[in-house]
C-alpha atoms as a PDB file:
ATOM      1  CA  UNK A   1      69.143 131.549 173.834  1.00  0.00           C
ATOM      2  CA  UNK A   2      68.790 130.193 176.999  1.00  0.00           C
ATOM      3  CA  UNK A   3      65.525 131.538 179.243  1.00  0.00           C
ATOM      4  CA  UNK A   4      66.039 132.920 183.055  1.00  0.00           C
ATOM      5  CA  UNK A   5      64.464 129.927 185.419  1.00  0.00           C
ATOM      6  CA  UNK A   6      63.021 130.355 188.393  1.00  0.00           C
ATOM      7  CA  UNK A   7      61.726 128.108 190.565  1.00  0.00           C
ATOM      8  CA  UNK A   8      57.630 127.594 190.844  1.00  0.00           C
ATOM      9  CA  UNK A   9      56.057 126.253 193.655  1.00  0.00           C
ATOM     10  CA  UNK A  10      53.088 124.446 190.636  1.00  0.00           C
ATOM     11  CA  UNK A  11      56.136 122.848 188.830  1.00  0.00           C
ATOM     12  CA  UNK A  12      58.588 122.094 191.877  1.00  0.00           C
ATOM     13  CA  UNK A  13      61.520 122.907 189.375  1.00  0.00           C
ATOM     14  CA  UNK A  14      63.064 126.000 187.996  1.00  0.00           C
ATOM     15  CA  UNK A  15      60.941 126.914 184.872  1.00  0.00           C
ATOM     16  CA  UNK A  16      60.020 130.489 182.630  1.00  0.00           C
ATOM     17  CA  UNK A  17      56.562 130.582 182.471  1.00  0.00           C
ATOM     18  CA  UNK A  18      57.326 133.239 179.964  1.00  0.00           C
ATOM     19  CA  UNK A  19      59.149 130.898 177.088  1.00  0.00           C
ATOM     20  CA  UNK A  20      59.304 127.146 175.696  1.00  0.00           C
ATOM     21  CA  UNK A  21      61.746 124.920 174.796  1.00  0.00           C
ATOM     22  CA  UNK A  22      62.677 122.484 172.182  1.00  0.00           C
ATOM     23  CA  UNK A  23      63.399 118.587 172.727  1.00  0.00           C
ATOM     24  CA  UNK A  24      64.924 117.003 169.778  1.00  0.00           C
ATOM     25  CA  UNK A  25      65.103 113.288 170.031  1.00  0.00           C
ATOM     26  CA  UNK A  26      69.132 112.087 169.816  1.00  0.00           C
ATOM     27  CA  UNK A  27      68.160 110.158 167.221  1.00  0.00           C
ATOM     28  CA  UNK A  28      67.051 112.819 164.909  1.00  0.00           C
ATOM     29  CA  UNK A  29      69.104 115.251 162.918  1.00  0.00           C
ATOM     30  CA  UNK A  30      68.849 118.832 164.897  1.00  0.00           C
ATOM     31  CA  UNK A  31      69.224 120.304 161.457  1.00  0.00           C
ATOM     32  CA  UNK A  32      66.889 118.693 159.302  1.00  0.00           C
ATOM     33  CA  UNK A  33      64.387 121.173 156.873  1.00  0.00           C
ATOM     34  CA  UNK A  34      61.780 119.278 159.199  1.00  0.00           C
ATOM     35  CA  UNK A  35      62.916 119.986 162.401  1.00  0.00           C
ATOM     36  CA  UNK A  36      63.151 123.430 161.723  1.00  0.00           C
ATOM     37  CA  UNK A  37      60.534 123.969 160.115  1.00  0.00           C
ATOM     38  CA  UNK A  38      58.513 122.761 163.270  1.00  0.00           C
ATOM     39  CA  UNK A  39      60.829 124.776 165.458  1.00  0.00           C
ATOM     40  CA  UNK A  40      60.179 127.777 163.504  1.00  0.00           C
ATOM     41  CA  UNK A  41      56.438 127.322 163.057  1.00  0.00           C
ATOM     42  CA  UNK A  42      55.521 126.479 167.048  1.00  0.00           C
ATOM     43  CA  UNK A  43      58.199 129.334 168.034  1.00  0.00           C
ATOM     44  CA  UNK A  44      54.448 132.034 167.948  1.00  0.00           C
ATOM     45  CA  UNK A  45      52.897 129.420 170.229  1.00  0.00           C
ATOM     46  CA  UNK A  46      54.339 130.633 173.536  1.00  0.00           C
ATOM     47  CA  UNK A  47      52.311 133.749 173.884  1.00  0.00           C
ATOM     48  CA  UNK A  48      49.017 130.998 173.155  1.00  0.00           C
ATOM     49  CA  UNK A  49      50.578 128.464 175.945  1.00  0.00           C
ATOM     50  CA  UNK A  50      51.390 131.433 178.523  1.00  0.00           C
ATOM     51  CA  UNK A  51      48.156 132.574 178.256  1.00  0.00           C
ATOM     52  CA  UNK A  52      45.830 129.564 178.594  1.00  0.00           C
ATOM     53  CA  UNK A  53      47.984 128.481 181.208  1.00  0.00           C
ATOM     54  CA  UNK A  54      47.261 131.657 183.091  1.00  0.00           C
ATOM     55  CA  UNK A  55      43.586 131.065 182.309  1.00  0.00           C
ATOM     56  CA  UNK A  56      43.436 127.885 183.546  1.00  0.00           C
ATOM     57  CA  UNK A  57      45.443 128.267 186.745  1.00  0.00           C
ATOM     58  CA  UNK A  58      44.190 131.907 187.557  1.00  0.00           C
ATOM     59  CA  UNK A  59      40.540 132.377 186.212  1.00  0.00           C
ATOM     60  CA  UNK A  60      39.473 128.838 186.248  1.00  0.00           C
ATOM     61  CA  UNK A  61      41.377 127.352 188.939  1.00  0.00           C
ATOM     62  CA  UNK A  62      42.164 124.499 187.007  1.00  0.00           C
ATOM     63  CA  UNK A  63      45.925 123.134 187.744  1.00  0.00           C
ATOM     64  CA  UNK A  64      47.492 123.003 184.528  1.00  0.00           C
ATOM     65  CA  UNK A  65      50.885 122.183 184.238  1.00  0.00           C
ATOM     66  CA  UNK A  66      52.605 121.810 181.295  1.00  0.00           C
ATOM     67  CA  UNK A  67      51.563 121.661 177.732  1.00  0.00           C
ATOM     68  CA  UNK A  68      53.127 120.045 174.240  1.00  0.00           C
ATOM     69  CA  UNK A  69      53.051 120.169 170.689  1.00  0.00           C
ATOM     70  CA  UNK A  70      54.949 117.266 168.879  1.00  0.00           C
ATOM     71  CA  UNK A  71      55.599 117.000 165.288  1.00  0.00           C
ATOM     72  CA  UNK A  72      56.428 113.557 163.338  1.00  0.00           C
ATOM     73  CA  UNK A  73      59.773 114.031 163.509  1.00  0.00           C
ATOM     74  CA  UNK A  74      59.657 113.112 167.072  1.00  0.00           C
ATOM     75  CA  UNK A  75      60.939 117.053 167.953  1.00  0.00           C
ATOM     76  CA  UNK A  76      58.914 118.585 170.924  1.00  0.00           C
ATOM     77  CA  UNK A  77      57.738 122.077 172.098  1.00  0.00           C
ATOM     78  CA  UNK A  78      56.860 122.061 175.738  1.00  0.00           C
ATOM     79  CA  UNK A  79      55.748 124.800 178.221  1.00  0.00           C
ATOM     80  CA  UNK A  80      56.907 126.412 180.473  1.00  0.00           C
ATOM     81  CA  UNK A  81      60.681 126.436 179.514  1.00  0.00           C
ATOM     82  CA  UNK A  82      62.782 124.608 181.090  1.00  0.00           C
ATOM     83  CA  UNK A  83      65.672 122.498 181.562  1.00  0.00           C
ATOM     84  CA  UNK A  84      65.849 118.882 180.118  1.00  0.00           C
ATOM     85  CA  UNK A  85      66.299 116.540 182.369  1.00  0.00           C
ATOM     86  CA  UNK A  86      66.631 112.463 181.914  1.00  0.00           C
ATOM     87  CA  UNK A  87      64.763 110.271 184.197  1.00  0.00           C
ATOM     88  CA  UNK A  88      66.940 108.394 185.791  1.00  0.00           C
ATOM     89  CA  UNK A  89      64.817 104.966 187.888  1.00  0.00           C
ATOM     90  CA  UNK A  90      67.860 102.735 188.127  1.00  0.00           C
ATOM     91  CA  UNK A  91      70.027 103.577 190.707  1.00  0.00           C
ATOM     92  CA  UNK A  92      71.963 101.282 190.655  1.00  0.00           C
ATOM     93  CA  UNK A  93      72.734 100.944 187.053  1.00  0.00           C
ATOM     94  CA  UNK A  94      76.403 100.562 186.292  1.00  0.00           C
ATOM     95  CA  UNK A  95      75.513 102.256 182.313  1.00  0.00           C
ATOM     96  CA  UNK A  96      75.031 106.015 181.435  1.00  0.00           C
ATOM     97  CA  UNK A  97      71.475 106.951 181.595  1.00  0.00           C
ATOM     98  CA  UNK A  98      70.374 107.981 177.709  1.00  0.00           C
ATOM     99  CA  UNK A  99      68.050 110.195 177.015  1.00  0.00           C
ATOM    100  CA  UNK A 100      65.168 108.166 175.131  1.00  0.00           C
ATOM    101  CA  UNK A 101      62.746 110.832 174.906  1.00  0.00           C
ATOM    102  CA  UNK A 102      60.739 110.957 171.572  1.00  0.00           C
ATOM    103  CA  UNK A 103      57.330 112.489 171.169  1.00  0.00           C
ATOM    104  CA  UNK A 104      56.391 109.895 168.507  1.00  0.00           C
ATOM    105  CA  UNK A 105      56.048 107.407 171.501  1.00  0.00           C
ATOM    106  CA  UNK A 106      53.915 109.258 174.450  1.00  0.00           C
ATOM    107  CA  UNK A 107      50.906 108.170 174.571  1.00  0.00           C
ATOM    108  CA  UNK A 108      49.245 111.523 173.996  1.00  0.00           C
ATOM    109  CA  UNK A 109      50.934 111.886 170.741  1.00  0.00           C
ATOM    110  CA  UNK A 110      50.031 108.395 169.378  1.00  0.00           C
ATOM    111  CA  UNK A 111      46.059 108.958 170.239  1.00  0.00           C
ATOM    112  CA  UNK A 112      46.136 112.120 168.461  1.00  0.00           C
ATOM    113  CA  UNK A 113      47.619 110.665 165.304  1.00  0.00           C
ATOM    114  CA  UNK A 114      45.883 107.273 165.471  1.00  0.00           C
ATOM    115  CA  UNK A 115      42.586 108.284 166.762  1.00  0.00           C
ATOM    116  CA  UNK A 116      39.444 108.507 164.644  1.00  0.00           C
ATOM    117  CA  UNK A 117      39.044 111.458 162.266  1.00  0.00           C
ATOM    118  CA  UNK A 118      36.126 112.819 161.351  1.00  0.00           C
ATOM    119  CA  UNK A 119      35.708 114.713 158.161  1.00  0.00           C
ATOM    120  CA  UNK A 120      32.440 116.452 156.645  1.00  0.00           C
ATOM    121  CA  UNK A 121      32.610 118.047 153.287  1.00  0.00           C
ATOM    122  CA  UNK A 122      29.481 120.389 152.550  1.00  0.00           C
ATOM    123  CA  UNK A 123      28.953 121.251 148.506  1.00  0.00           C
ATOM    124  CA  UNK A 124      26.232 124.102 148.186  1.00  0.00           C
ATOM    125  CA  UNK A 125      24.251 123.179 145.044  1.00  0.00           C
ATOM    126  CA  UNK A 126      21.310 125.285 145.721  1.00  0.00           C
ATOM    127  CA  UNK A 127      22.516 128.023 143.052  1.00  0.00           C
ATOM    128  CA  UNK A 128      22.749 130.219 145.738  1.00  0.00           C
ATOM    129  CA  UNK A 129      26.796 131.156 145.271  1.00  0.00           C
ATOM    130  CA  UNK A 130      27.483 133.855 142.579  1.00  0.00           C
ATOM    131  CA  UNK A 131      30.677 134.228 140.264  1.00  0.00           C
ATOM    132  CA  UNK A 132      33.281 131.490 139.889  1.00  0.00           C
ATOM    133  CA  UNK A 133      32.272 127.736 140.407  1.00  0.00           C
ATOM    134  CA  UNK A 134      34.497 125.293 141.036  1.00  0.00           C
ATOM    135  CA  UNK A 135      34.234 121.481 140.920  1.00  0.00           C
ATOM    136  CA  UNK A 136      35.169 118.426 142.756  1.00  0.00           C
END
């Protein structure tokens, strides 16, 4: 379904601050078990995004404006909702302006995925757990 915009004075656009939306790169298939998956998943993220974004902007005073989740499939959920639109710097550029979006390539997403990892794995041996061990 498609959310009721309004126009907010933080965003200068029509947006819900109420909903997300989806961006699925042209190049992917909309339908894929992947995609959907992700869709499905980050759908129970809005009430999360709404409310840290009142938090920041109300309690904190802290302007946040929009956030993202990105999967590797390149699909995107983004809030507030609203309308895609395609960046268009040329003009005066005699081709149709394609939309070239794909999480996979903003630099927020790549640091996340690339960036060191950290990982600490903690094995009690003291003899201090009781009833099933396991192993490693």
């Amino acid at each position: 379904t498609t959310p009721t915009l309004t126009l907010h004075p933080s965003f200068g656009r029509p947006v819900n601050l109420s909903d997300t939306s989806v961006h699925i790169p042209v190049n992917v298939y909309e339908t894929d078990p992947s995609v959907l998956c992700f869709v499905e998943w980050t759908a129970n993220l809005t009430d999360q995004f709404s409310e840290k974004w009142e938090e920041l902007n109300n309690i904190h005073n802290i302007r946040a404006t929009n956030f993202f989740i990105g999967s590797e499939t390149g699909a995107c959920r983004f809030f507030p909702a609203s309308k895609w639109t395609i960046s268009d710097d040329c003009d005066m550029c005699p081709f149709q302006i394609v939309d070239t979006f794909d999480a996979r390539n903003r630099p927020w997403y790549i640091d996340t995925v690339a960036g060191e990892k950290y990982v600490i794995i903690l094995i009690d041996m003291s003899g201090s757990m009781t009833g099933l061990s396991s192993t490693l």
